[in-house]
Protein backbone atom coordinates (compact mmCIF):
# COMPACT_ATOMS: atom_id res chain seq x y z
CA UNK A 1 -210.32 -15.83 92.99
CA UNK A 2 -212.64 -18.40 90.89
CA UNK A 3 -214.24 -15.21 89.22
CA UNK A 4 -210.66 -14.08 87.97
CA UNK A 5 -210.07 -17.68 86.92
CA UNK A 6 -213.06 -17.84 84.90
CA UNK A 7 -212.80 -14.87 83.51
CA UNK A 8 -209.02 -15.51 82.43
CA UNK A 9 -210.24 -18.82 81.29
CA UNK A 10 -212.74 -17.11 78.53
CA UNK A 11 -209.92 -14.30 77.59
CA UNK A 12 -208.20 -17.45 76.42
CA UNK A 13 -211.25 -19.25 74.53
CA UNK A 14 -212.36 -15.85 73.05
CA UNK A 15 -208.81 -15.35 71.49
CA UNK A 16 -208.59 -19.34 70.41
CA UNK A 17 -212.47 -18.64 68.53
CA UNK A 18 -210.96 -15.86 66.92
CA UNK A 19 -208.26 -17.34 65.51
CA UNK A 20 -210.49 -19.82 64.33
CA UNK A 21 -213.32 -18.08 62.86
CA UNK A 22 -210.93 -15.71 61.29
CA UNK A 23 -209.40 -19.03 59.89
CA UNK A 24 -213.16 -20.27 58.61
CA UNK A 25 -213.07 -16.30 57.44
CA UNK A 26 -210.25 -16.26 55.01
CA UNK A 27 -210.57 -20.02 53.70
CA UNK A 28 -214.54 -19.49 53.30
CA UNK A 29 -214.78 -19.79 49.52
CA UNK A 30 -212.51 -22.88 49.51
CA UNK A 31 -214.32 -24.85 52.91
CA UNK A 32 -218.16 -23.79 50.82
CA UNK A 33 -216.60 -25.47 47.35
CA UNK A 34 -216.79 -22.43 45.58
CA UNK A 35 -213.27 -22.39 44.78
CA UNK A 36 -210.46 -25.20 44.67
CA UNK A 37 -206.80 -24.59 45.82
CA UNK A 38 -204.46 -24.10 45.24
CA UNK A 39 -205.16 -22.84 41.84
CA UNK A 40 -202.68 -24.51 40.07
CA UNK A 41 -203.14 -28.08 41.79
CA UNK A 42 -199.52 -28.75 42.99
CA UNK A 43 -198.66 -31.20 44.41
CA UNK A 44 -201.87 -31.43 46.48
CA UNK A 45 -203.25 -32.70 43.19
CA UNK A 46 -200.79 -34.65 41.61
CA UNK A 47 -198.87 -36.40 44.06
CA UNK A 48 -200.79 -36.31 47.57
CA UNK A 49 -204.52 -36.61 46.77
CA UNK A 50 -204.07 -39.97 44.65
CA UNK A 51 -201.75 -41.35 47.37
CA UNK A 52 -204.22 -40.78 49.91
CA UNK A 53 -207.07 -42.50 47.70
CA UNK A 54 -204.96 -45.21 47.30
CA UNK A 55 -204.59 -45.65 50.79
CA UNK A 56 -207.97 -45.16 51.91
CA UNK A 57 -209.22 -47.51 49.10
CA UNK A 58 -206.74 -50.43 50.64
CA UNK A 59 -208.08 -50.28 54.06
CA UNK A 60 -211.31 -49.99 53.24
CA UNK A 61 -210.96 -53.70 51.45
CA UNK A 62 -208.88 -54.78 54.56
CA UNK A 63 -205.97 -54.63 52.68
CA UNK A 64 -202.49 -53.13 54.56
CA UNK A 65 -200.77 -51.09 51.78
CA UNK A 66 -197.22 -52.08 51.65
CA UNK A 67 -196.98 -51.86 48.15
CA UNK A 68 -198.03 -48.77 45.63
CA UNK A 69 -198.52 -50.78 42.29
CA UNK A 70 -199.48 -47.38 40.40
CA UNK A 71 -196.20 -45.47 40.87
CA UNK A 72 -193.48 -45.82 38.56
CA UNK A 73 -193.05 -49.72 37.91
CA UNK A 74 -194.29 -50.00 41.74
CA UNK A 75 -193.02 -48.94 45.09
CA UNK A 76 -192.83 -49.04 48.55
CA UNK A 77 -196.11 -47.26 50.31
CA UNK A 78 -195.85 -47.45 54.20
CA UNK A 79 -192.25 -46.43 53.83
CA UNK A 80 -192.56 -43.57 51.79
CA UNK A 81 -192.22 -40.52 53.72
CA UNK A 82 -194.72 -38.85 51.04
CA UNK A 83 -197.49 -41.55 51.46
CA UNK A 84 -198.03 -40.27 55.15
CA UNK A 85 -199.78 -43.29 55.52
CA UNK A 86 -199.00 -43.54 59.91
CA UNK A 87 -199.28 -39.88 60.25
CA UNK A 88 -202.38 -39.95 63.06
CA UNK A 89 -204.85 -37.59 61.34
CA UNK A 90 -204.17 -39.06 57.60
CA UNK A 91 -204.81 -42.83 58.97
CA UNK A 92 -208.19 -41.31 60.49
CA UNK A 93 -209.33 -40.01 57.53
CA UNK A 94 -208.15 -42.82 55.64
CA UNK A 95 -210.56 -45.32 57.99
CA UNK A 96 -213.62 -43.02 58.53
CA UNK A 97 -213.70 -41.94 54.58
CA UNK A 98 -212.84 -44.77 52.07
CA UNK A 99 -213.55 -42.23 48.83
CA UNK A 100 -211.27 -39.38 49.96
CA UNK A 101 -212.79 -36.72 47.93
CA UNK A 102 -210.65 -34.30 47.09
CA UNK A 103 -211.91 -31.13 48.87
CA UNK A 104 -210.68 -33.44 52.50
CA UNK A 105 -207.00 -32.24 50.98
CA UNK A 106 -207.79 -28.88 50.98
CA UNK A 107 -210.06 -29.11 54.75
CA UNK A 108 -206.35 -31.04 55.50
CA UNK A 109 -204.43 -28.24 54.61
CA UNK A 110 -206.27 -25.46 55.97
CA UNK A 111 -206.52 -27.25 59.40
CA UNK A 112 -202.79 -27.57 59.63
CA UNK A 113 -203.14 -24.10 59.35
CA UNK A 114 -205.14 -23.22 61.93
CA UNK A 115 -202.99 -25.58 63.95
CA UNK A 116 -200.08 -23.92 63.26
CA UNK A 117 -201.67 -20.78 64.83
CA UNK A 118 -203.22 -22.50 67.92
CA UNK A 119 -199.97 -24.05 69.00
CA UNK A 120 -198.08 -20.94 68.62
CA UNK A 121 -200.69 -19.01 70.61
CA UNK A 122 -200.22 -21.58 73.15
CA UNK A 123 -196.28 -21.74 73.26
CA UNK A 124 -196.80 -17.59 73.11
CA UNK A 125 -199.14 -17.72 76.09
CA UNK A 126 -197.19 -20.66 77.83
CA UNK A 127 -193.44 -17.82 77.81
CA UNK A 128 -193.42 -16.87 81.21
CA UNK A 129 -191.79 -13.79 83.06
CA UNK A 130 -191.36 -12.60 86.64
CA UNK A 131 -193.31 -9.64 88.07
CA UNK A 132 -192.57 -7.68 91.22
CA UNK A 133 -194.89 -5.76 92.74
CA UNK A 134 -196.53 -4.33 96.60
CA UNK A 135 -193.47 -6.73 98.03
CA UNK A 136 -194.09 -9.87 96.25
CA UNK A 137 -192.66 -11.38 92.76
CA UNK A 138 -195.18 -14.00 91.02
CA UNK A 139 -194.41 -15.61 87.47
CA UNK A 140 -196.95 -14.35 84.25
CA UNK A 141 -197.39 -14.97 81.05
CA UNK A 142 -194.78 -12.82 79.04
CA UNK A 143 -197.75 -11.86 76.61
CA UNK A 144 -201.10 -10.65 76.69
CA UNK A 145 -203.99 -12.98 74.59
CA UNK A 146 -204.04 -10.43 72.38
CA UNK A 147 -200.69 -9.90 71.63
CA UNK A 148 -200.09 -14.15 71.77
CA UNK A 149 -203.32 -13.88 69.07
CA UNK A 150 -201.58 -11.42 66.97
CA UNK A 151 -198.26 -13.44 66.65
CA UNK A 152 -200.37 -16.95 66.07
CA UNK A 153 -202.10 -14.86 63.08
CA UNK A 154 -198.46 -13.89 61.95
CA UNK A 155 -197.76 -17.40 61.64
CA UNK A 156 -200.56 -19.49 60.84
CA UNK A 157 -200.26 -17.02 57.35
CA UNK A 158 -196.52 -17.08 56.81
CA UNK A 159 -195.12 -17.45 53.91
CA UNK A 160 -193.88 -20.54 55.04
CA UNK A 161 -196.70 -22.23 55.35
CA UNK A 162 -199.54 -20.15 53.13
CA UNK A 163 -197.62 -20.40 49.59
CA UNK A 164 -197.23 -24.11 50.57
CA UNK A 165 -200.66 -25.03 50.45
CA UNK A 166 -199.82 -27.25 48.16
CA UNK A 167 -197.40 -29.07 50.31
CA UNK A 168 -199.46 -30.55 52.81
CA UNK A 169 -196.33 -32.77 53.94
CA UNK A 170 -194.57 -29.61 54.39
CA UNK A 171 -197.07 -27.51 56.45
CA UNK A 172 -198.23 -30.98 58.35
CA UNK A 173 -194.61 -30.80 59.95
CA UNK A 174 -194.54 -26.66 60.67
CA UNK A 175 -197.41 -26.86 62.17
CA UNK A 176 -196.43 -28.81 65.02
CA UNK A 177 -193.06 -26.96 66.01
CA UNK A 178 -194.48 -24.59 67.66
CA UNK A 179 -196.02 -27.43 70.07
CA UNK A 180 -192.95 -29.01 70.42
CA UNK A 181 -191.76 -25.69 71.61
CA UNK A 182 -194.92 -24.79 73.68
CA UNK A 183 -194.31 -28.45 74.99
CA UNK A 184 -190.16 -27.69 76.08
CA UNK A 185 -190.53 -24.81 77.67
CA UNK A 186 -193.05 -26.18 80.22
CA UNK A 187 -190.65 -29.18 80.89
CA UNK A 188 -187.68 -27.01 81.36
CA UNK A 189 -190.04 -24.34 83.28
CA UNK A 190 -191.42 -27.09 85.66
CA UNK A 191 -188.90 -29.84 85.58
CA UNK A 192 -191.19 -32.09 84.52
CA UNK A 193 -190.16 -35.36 82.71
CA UNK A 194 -194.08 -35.60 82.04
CA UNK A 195 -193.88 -32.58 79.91
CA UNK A 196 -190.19 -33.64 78.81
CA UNK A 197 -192.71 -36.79 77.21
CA UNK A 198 -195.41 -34.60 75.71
CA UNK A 199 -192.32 -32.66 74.18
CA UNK A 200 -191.08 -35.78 72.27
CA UNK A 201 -194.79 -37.15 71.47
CA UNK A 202 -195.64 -33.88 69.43
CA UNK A 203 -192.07 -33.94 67.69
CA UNK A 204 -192.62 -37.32 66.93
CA UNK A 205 -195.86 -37.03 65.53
CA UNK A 206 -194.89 -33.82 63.76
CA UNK A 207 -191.80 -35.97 61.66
């Protein structure tokens, strides 16, 4: 039984590998600095990467950025749904790495990516459906790792999300339905008001 456990256990980190090396695969040029996307800057360039310097810069000088001097004749920062400024992995970033270079946009983007295709692997992997067989009925996943892989892939490279590179405020918030999703069908599958939680954690975090 611990044999078939383990090896179910590595089907599942094999496939989650995958995704991510073919991630590290596609997005090689951009993660080595050969190449800068998107091509055309967007708003990655314009809008987002100066907002986030701003607000690194502040709290590295132990300032708390309520106010954006440099937009317009001044405005609001932590308020500004753009400025992203409580959204955990931003505020991380903006602590740990007071220049913000510019190619942490693009590492930004392409990780919301990749999480876009992890969670929906998981919520894939987490659909379950009943089997009957020599007498007995037991519950199983509803698809194999490889098909659950396959349908992340179909995702994580959507148009949705890839032609919005760009829009890293966009993709930040795709990326986590499908955990919200992953999240709600285990509460509703298990009754579970702890899962019922994790469901509105991720879908807070996510908006």
């Amino acid at each position: 039984m611990n044999l078939l456990k383990h090896k179910k256990v590595l089907r599942e980190m094999a496939a989650v590998v995958t995704l991510l090396l073919l991630t590290i695969a596609f997005f090689w040029r951009t993660i080595s600095g050969d190449v800068y996307q998107p091509a055309d800057g967007g708003d990655l360039v314009s809008l987002l990467f100066p907002t986030y310097r701003f607000a690194a810069a502040q709290l590295s000088q132990g300032v708390l950025p309520l106010w954006n001097p440099h937009l317009r004749g001044g405005a609001p920062f932590i308020g500004d749904i753009q400025a992203g400024f409580l959204y955990p992995p931003n505020l991380l970033l903006f602590l740990l790495n007071p220049q913000f270079e510019y190619p942490w946009m693009q590492w930004l983007s392409i990780a919301h990516l990749f999480w876009a295709g992890l969670g929906t692997y998981v919520m894939l992997r987490s659909l379950r459906q009943s089997e009957s067989g020599e007498g007995e009925s037991r519950i199983a996943p509803a698809l194999s790792p490889f098909a659950a892989l396959f349908g992340a892939l179909a995702f994580q490279f959507s148009d949705a999300l890839f032609i919005h590179l760009g829009n890293l405020n966009l993709i930040a918030v795709l990326s986590w339905m499908p955990w919200v999703l992953a999240a709600f069908e285990r509460a509703l599958g298990l009754g579970s008001f702890r899962w019922a939680a994790i469901t509105a954690l991720c879908f807070t975090i996510g908006n």
